[in-house]
C-alpha atoms as a PDB file:
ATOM      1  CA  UNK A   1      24.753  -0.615   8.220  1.00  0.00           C
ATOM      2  CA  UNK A   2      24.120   1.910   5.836  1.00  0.00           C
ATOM      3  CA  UNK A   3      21.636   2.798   3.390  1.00  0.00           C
ATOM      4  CA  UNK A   4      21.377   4.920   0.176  1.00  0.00           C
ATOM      5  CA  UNK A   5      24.749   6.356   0.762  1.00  0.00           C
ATOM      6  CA  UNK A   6      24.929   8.406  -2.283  1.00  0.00           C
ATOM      7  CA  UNK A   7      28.654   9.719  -4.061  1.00  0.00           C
ATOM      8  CA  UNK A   8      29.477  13.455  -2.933  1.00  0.00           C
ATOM      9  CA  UNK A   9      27.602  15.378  -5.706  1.00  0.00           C
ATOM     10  CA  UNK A  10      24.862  12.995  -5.791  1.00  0.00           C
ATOM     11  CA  UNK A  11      23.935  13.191  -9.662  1.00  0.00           C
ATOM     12  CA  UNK A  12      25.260  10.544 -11.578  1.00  0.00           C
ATOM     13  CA  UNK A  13      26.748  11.335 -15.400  1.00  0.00           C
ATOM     14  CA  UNK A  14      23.584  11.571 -17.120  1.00  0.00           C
ATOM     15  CA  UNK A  15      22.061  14.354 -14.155  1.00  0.00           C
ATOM     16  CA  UNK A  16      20.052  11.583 -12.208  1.00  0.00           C
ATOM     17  CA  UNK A  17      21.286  10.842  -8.747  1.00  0.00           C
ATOM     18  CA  UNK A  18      22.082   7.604  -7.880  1.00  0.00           C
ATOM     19  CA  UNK A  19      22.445   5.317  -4.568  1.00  0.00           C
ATOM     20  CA  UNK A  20      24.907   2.418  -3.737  1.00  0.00           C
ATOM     21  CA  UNK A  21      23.051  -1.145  -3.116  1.00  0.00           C
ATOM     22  CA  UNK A  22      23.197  -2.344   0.167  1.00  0.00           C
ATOM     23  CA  UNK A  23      24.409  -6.120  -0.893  1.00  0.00           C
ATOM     24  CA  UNK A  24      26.559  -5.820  -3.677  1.00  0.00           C
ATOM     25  CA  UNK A  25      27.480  -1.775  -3.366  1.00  0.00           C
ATOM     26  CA  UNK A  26      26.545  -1.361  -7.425  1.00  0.00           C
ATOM     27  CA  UNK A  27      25.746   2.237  -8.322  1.00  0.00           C
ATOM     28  CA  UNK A  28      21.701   1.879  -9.375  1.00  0.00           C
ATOM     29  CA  UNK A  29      19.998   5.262 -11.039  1.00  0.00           C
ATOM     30  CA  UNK A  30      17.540   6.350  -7.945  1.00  0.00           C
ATOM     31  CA  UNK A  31      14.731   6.213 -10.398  1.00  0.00           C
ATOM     32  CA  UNK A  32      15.888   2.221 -10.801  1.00  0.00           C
ATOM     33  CA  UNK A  33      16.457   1.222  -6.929  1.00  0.00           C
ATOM     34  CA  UNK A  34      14.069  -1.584  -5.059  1.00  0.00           C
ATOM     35  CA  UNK A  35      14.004  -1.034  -1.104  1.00  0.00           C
ATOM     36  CA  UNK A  36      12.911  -3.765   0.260  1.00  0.00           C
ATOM     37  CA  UNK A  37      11.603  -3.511   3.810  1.00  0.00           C
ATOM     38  CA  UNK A  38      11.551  -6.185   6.917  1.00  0.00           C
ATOM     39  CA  UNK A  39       8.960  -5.396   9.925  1.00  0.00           C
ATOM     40  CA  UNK A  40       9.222  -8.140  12.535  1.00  0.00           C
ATOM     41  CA  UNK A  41       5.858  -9.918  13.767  1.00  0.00           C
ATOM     42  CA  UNK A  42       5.079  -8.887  17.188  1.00  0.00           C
ATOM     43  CA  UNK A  43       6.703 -11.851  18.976  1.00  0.00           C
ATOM     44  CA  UNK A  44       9.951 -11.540  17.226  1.00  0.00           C
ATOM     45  CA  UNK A  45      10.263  -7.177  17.365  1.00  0.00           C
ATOM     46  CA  UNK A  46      12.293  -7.878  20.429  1.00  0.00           C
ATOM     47  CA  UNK A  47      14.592  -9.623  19.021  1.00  0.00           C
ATOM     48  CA  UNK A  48      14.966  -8.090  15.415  1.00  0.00           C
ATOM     49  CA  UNK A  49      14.271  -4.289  14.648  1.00  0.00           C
ATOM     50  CA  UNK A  50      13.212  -3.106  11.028  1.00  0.00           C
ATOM     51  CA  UNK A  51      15.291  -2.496   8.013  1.00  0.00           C
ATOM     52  CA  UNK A  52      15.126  -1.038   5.089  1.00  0.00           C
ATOM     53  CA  UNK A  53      17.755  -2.065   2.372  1.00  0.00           C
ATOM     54  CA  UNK A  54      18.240  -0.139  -1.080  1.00  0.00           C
ATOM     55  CA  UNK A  55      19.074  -2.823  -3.824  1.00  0.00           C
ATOM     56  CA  UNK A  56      19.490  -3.219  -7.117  1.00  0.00           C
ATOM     57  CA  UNK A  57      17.326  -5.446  -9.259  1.00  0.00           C
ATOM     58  CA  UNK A  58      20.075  -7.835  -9.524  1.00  0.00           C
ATOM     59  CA  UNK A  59      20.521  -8.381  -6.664  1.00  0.00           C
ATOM     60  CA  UNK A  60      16.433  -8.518  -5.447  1.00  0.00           C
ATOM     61  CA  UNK A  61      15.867 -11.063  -8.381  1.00  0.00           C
ATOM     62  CA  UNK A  62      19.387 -13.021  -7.189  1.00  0.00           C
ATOM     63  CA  UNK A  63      17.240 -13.750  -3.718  1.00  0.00           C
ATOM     64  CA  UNK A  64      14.242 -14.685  -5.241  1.00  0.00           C
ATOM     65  CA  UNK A  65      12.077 -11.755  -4.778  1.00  0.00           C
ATOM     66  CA  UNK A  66      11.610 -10.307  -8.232  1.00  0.00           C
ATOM     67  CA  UNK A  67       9.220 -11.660 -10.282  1.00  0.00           C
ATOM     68  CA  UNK A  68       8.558 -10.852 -14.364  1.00  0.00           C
ATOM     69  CA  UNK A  69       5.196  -9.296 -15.010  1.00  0.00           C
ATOM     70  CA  UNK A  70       2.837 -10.582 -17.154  1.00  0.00           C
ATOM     71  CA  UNK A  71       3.651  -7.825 -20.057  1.00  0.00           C
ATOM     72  CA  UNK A  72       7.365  -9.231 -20.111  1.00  0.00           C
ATOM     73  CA  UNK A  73       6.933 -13.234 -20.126  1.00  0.00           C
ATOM     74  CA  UNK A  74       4.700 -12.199 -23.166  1.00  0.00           C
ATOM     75  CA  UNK A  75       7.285 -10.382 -24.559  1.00  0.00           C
ATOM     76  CA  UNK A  76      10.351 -12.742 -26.161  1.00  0.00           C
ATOM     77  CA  UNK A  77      13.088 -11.001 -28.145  1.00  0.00           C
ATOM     78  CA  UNK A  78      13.461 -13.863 -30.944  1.00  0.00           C
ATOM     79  CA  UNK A  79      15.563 -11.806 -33.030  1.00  0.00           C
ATOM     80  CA  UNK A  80      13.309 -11.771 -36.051  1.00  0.00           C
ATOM     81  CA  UNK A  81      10.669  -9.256 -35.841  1.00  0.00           C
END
């Protein structure tokens, strides 16, 4: 498995490098990535080691672990402003 694996320059169009996500392999600005990190409880590290995956926010928020902030529930785009 790899992680981060960024294109052969590394800078995306606009100067800002950018890193594949590890589930759906979507380019994602590094300032925009999520890593989300497993560490196995002690009676389970022998069995499973810890990972570190780079996602997307699509993809974090597809699996249930990206919740809105305060801030953004309050804000509603309605249209008329």
């Amino acid at each position: 498995m790899s992680h981060g694996r960024d294109v052969a320059d590394g800078t995306g169009v606009d100067g800002s490098s950018e890193t594949d996500c590890d589930r759906c392999g979507k380019r994602v600005r590094d300032d925009r990535v999520i890593r989300l990190s497993s560490d196995p409880c002690f009676e389970l590290s022998g069995r499973y080691e810890a990972v570190t995956e780079t996602c997307c926010s699509d993809c974090i928020a597809g699996i249930g672990l990206l919740a809105f902030t305060a801030e953004a529930r309050a804000y509603s785009p309605s249209g008329s402003e």
